[in-house]
Protein backbone atom coordinates (compact mmCIF):
# COMPACT_ATOMS: atom_id res chain seq x y z
CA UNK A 1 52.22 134.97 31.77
CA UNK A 2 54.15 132.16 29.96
CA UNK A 3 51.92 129.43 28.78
CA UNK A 4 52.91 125.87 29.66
CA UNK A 5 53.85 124.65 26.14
CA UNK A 6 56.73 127.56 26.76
CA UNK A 7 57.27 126.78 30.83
CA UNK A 8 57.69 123.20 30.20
CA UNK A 9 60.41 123.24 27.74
CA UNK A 10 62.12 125.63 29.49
CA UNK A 11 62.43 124.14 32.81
CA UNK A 12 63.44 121.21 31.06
CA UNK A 13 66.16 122.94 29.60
CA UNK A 14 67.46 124.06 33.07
CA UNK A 15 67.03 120.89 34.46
CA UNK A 16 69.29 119.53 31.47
CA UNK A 17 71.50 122.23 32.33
CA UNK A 18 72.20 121.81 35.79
CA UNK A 19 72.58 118.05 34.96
CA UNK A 20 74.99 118.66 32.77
CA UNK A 21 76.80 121.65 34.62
CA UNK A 22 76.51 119.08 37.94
CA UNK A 23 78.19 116.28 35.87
CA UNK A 24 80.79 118.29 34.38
CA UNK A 25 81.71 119.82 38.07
CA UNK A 26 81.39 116.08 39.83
CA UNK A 27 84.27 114.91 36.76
CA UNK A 28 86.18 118.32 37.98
CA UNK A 29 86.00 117.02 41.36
CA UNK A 30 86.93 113.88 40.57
CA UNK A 31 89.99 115.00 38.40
CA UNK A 32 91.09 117.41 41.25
CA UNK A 33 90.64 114.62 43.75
CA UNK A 34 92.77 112.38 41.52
CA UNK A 35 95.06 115.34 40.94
CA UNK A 36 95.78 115.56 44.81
CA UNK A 37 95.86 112.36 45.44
CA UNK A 38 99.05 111.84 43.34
CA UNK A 39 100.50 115.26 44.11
CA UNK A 40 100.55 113.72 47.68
CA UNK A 41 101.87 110.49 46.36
CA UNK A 42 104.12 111.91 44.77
CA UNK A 43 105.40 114.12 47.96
CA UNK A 44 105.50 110.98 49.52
CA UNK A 45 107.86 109.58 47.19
CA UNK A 46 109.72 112.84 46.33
CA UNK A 47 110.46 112.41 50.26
CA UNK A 48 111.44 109.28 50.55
CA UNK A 49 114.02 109.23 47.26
CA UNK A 50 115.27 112.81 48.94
CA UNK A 51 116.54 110.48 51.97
CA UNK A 52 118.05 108.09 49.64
CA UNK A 53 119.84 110.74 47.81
CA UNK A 54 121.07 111.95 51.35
CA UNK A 55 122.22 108.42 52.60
CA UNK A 56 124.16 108.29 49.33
CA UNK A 57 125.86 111.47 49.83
CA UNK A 58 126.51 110.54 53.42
CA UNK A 59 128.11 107.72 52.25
CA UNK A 60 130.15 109.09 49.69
CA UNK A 61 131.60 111.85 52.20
CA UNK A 62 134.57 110.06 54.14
CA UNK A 63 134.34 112.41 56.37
CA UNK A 64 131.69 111.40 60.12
CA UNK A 65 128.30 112.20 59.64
CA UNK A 66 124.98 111.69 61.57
CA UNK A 67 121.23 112.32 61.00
CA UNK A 68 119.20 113.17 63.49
CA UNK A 69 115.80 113.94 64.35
CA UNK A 70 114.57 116.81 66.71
CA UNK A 71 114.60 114.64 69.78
CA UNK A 72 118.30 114.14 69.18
CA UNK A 73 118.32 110.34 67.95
CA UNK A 74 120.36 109.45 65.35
CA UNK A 75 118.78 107.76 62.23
CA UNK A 76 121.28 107.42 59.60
CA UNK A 77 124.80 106.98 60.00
CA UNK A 78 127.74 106.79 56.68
CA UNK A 79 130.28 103.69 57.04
CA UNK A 80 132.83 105.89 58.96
CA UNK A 81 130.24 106.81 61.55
CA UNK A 82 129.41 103.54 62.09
CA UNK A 83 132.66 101.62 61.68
CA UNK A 84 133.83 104.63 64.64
CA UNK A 85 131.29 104.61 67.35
CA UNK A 86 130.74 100.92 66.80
CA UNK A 87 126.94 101.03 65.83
CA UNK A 88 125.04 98.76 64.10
CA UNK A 89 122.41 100.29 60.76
CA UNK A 90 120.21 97.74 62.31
CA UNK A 91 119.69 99.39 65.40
CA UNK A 92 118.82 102.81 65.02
CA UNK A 93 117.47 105.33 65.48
CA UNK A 94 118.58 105.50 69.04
CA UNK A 95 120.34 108.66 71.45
CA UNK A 96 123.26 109.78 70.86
CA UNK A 97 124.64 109.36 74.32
CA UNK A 98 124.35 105.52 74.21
CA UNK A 99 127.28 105.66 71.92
CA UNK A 100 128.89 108.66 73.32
CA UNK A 101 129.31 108.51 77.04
CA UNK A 102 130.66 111.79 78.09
CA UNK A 103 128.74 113.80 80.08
CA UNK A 104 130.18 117.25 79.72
CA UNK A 105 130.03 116.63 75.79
CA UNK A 106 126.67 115.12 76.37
CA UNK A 107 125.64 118.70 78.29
CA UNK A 108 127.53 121.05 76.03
CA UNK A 109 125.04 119.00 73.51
CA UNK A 110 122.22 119.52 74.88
CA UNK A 111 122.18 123.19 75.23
CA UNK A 112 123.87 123.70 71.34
CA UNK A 113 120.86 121.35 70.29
CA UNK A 114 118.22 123.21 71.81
CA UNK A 115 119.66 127.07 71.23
CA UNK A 116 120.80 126.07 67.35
CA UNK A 117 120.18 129.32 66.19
CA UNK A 118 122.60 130.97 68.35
CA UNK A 119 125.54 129.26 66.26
CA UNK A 120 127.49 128.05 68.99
CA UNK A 121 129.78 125.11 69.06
CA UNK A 122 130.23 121.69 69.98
CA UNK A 123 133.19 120.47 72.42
CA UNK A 124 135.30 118.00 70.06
CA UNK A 125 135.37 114.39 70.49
CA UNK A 126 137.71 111.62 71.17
CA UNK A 127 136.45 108.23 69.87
CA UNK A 128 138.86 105.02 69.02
CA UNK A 129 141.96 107.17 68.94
CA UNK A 130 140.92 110.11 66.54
CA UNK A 131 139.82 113.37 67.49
CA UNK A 132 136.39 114.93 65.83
CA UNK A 133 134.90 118.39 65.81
CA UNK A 134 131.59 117.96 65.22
CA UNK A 135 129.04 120.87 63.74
CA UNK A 136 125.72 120.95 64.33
CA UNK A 137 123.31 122.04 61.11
CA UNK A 138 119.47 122.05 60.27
CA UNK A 139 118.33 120.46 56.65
CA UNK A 140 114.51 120.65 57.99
CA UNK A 141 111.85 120.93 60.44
CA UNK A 142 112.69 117.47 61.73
CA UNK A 143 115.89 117.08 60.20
CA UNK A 144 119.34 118.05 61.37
CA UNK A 145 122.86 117.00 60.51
CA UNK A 146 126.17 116.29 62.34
CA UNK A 147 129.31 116.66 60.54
CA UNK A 148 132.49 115.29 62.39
CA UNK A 149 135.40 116.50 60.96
CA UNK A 150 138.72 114.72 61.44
CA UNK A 151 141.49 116.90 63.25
CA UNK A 152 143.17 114.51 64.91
CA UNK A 153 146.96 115.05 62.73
CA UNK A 154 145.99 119.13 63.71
CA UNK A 155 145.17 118.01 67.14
CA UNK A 156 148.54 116.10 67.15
CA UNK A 157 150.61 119.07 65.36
CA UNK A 158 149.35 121.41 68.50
CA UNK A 159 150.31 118.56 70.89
CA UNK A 160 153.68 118.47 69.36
CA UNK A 161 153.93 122.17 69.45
CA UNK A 162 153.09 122.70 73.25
CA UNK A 163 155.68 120.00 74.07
CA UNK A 164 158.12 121.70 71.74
CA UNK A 165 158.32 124.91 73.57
CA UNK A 166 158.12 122.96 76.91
CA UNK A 167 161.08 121.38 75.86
CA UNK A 168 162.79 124.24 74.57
CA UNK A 169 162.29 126.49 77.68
CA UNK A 170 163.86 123.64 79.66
CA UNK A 171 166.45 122.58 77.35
CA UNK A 172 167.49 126.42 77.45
CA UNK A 173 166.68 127.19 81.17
CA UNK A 174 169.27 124.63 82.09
CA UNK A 175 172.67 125.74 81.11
CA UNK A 176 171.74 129.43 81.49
CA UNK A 177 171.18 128.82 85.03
CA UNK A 178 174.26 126.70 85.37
CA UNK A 179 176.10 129.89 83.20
CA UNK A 180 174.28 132.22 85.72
CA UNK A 181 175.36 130.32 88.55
CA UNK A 182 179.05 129.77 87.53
CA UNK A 183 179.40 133.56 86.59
CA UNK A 184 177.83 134.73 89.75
CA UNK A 185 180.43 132.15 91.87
CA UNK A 186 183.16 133.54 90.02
CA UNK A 187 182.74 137.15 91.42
CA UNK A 188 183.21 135.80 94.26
CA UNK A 189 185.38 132.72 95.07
CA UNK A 190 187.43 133.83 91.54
CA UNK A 191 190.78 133.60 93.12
CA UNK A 192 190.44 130.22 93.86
CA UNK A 193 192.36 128.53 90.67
CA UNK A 194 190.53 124.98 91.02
CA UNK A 195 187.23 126.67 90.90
CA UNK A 196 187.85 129.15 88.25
CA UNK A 197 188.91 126.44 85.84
CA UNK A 198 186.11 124.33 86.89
CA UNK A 199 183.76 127.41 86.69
CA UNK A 200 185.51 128.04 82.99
CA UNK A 201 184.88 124.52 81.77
CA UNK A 202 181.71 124.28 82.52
CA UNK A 203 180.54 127.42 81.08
CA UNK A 204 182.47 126.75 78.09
CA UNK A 205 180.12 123.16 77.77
CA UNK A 206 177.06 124.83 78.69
CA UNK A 207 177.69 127.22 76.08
CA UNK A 208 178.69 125.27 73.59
CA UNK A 209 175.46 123.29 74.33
CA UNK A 210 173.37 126.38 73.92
CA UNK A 211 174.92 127.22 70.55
CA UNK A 212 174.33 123.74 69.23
CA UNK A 213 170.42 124.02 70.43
CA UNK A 214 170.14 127.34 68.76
CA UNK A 215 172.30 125.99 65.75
CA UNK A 216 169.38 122.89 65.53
CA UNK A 217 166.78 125.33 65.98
CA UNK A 218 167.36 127.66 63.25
CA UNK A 219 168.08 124.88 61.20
CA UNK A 220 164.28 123.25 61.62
CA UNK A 221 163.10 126.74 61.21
CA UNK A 222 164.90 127.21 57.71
CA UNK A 223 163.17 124.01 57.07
CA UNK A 224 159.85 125.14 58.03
CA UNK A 225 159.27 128.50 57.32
CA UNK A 226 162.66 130.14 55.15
CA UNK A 227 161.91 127.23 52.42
CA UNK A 228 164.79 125.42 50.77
CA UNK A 229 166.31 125.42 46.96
CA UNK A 230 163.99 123.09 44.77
CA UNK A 231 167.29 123.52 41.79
CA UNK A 232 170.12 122.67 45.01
CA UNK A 233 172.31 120.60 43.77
CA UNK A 234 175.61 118.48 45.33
CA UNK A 235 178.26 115.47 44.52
CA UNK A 236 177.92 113.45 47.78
CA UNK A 237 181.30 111.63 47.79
CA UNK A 238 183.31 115.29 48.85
CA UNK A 239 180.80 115.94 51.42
CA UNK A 240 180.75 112.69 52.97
CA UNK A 241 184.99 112.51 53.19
CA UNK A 242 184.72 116.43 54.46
CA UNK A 243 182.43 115.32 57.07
CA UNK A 244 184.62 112.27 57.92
CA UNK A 245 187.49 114.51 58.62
CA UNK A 246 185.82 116.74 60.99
CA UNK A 247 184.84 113.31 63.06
CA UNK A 248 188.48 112.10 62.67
CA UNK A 249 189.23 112.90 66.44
CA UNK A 250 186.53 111.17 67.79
CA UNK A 251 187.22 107.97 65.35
CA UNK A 252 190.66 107.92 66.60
CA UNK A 253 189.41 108.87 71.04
CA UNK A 254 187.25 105.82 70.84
CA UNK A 255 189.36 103.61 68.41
CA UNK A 256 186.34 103.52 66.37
CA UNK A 257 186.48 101.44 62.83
CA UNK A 258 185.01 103.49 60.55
CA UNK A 259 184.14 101.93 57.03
CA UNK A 260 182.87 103.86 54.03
CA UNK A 261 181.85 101.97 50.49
CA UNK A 262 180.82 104.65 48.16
CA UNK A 263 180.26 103.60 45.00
CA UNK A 264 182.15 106.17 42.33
CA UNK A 265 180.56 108.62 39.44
CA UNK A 266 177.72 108.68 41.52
CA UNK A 267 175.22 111.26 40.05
CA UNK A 268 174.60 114.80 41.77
CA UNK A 269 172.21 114.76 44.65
CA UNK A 270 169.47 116.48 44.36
CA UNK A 271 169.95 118.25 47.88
CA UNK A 272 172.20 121.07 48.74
CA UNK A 273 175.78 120.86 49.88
CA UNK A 274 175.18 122.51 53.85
CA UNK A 275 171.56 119.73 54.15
CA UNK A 276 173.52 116.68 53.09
CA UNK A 277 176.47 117.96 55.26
CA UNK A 278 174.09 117.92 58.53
CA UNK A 279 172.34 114.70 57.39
CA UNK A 280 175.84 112.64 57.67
CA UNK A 281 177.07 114.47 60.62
CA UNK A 282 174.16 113.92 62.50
CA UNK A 283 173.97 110.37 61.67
CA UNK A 284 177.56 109.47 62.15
CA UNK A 285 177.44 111.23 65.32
CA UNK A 286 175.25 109.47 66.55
CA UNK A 287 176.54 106.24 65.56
CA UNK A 288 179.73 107.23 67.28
CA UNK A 289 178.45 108.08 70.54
CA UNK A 290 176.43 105.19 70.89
CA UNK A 291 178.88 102.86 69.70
CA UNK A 292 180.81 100.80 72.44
CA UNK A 293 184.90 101.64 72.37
CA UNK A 294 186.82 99.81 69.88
CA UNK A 295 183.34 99.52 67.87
CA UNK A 296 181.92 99.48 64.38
CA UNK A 297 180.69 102.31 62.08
CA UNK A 298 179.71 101.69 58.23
CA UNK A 299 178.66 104.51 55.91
CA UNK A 300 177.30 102.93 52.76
CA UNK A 301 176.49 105.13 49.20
CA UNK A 302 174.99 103.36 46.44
CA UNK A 303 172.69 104.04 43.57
CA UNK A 304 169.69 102.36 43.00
CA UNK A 305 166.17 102.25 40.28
CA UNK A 306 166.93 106.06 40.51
CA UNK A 307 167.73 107.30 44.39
CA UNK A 308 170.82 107.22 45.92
CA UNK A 309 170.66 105.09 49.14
CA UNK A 310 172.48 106.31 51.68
CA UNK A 311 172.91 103.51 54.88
CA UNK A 312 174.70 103.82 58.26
CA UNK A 313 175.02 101.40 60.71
CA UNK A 314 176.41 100.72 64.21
CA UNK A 315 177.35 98.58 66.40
CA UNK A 316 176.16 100.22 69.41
CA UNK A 317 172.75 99.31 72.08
CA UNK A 318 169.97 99.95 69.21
CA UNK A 319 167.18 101.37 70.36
CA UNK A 320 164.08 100.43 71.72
CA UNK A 321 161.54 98.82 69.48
CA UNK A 322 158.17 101.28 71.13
CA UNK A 323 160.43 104.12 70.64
CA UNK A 324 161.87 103.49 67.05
CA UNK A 325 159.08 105.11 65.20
CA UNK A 326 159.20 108.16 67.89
CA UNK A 327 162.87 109.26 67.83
CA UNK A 328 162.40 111.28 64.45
CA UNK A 329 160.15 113.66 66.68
CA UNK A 330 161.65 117.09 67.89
CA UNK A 331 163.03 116.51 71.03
CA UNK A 332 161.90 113.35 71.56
CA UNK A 333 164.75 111.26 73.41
CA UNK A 334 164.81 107.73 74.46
CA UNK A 335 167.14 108.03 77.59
CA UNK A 336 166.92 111.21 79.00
CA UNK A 337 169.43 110.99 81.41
CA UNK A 338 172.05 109.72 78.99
CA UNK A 339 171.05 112.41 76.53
CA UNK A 340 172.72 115.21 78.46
CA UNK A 341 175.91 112.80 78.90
CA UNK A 342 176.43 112.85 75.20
CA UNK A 343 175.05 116.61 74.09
CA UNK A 344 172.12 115.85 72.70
CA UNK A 345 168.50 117.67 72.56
CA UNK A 346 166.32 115.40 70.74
CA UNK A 347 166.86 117.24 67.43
CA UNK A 348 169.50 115.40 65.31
CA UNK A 349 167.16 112.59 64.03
CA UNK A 350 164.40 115.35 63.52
CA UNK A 351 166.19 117.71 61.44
CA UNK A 352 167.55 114.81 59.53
CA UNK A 353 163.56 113.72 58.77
CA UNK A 354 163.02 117.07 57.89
CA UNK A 355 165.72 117.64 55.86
CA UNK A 356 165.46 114.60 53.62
CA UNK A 357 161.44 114.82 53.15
CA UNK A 358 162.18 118.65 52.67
CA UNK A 359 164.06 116.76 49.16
CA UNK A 360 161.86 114.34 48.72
CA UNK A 361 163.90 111.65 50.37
CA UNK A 362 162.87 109.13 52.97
CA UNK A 363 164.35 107.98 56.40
CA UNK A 364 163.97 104.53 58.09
CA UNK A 365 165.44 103.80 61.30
CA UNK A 366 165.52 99.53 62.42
CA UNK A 367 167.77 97.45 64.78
CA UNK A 368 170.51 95.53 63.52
CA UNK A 369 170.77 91.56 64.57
CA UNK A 370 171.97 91.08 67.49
CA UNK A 371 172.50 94.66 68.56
CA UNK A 372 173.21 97.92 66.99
CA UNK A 373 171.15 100.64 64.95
CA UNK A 374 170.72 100.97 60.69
CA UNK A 375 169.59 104.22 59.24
CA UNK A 376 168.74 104.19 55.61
CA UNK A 377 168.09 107.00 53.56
CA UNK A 378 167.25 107.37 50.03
CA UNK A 379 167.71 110.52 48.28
CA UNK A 380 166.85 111.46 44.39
CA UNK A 381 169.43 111.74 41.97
CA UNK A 382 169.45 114.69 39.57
CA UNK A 383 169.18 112.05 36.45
CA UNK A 384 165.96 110.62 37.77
C-alpha cells in the first residue's frame, strides 16, 4: 500500500494532467469550431461568387438564356433574354408562363421539366419575331438552365424551301396539263386546221415556258450546290453588246430607246462570261417588259474605288415599295397574274442575287422619281 507522501503527488500529477490534456482538447475544439465555421463561410461565399461567375457568362453568351429553380421560376436572365420576353431584372424570380403565354409550349414544359432525365425536347418558340429552340439542362440540385438558341434564318431557309417546291410543282403542273390537254385534243379534233395551229402554238409557249423554268432551275442549282470558278474571269463590254443583240427584236417590237454608256478599258470582271451574260439579260428583260411602248431603257458600266458598277434603269410602273426588298426571293412575284402574261416564274431577280453574291458582288433594287425601276450592281474588278 502506497503511503500518502507517494498518493498525494501522484494524484496531483493526474489532476495536472487531465487539466492540461482538457485544455489542450477545449483549444482543439475551439480551433475545429473556428475551422468550420469559416469552411462554411467560405461555402457560403464560394456559392455566391459561383452565381456571379454564371451571370457573367450568361451575359457574355449572345445567345437566350434562363436560370431557373426546381419550381420552374426563372431567376436570372442575360440582356437578350430580357430585352426578348420584355422582363424586367427587378422583378424576378417569377414563372415562366407569365412571360410565355402558350399553353401547348407551357404543357410540353411541364412534362420535359419534370421527366428531365428522359432527354426529351422542348417545342420551339416564337417571341418578337424570332424563332428559339430552347434546351433544357441541370447545373445542380436546385439549379437548371435554359438555353434558347436562335434558328429563326434556319427556320426561314425551311420556310423558303417548302414554298419553293410548292411553287415549282405548280409552276410545272401548269403547262404540262395545258401540253397534256392540247395533245390529247389533237388526237381527236386534229383535222380541224384552226385548232391544230392553235393547239401547236400553245404547246410551243408552254414548252418554251417549261424549258426556261428548267433552264432557271439548273442555273440556281449550279449556284448552290455545283460551285462556281473563284479564277473566272470576263471583259464586260463584249458581253453586254452580245446580249444587246439578242434583245434587238424586242427593242425594235416595242420601239424601245435603249441607251448604253460604258465607260472603255474597263478592267476584267471578276465573274465568268455565261454569269454576267444571265445577269444583263435578266435585267434588261425585265426592264423591257415592264417598260411602257415607245419607253426608256439605260444600261450604265462604270468603274469605281475598285468595283465595276453596273446600273439599269427603266421607265416602266416600278414596283411596290413592301415588295422591293422581296422580289430577289425565288419565285417570289409581285403581280401574279401579269407574271404569266410576260413569261416569268419569279426567278430572274433571284438568280441574278445569287449570281452576283456567288462573286462577291451586291444587288440593290429602288424606284426611280416619278416612276420606273433602278437596279445597281457592283461587281469586283480583277485589279482590286
Amino acid at each position: 500500500m502506497l503511503s500518502n507522501t507517494v498518493l498525494w503527488p501522484l494524484l496531483l500529477l493526474v489532476l495536472l494532467l487531465w487539466f492540461f490534456s482538457a485544455f489542450k482538447m477545449r483549444s482543439q475544439i475551439n480551433n475545429y469550431r473556428s475551422k468550420v465555421q469559416r469552411l462554411q463561410y467560405d461555402a457560403d461565399q464560394s456559392g455566391q461568387l459561383s452565381e456571379q461567375h454564371l451571370d457573367m457568362l450568361m451575359s457574355a453568351i449572345d445567345q437566350v438564356m434562363l436560370r431557373m429553380d426546381n419550381r420552374g421560376y426563372v431567376l436570372t436572365a442575360n440582356k437578350r433574354a430580357l430585352a426578348l420576353f420584355g422582363i424586367k431584372a427587378e422583378e424576378l424570380p417569377q414563372p415562366i408562363i407569365s412571360f410565355y403565354r402558350d399553353s401547348d409550349w407551357q404543357e410540353r414544359f411541364n412534362y420535359v421539366f419534370n421527366n428531365l432525365a428522359c432527354g426529351d425536347s422542348l417545342y420551339d418558340m416564337q417571341v418578337g419575331g424570332r424563332v428559339l429552340m430552347p434546351r433544357l439542362a441541370r447545373l445542380g440540385e436546385n439549379d437548371l438552365m435554359m438555353l434558347c438558341l436562335d434558328i429563326t434564318e434556319k427556320h426561314q431557309l425551311e420556310v423558303q424551301r417548302r414554298t419553293f417546291m410548292a411553287n415549282l410543282m405548280h409552276d410545272l403542273k401548269t403547262p404540262l396539263t395545258s401540253l397534256l390537254g392540247y395533245a390529247r385534243s389533237l388526237q381527236r379534233f386534229g383535222d380541224d386546221k384552226a385548232f391544230r395551229d392553235e393547239a401547236i402554238q400553245v404547246i410551243a409557249d408552254e414548252s418554251k415556258h417549261v424549258n426556261h423554268l428548267l433552264e432557271c432551275m439548273l442555273t440556281l442549282d449550279q449556284i448552290e450546290f455545283a460551285g462556281l470558278d473563284p479564277q473566272a474571269r470576263c471583259v464586260a463590254d463584249d458581253v453586254i453588246y452580245q446580249v444587246v443583240d439578242m434583245l434587238n427584236v424586242v427593242v425594235q417590237e416595242k420601239q424601245i430607246h435603249l441607251q448604253c454608256d460604258i465607260e472603255k478599258s474597263l478592267p476584267e470582271l471578276c465573274m465568268d462570261m455565261d454569269s454576267l451574260e444571265r445577269v444583263v439579260r435578266n435585267l434588261l428583260e425585265n426592264a423591257m417588259q415592264y417598260a411602257p411602248i415607245g419607253g426608256e431603257v439605260s444600261l450604265s458600266l462604270q468603274q469605281e474605288k475598285g468595283v465595276a458598277k453596273l446600273i439599269i434603269s427603266d421607265n416602266g410602273p416600278g414596283i411596290p415599295k413592301k415588295h422591293l426588298k422581296r422580289v430577289t426571293e425565288r419565285f417570289y412575284r409581285v403581280d401574279k397574274a401579269r407574271s404569266r402574261e410576260y413569261g416569268g416564274h419569279g426567278l430572274g431577280l433571284a438568280i441574278v442575287k445569287e449570281l452576283c453574291e456567288a462573286h462577291s458582288g451586291k444587288v440593290k433594287l429602288h424606284n426611280r422619281d416619278p416612276h420606273g425601276l433602278e437596279a445597281k450592281l457592283t461587281i469586283p474588278l480583277v485589279s482590286a
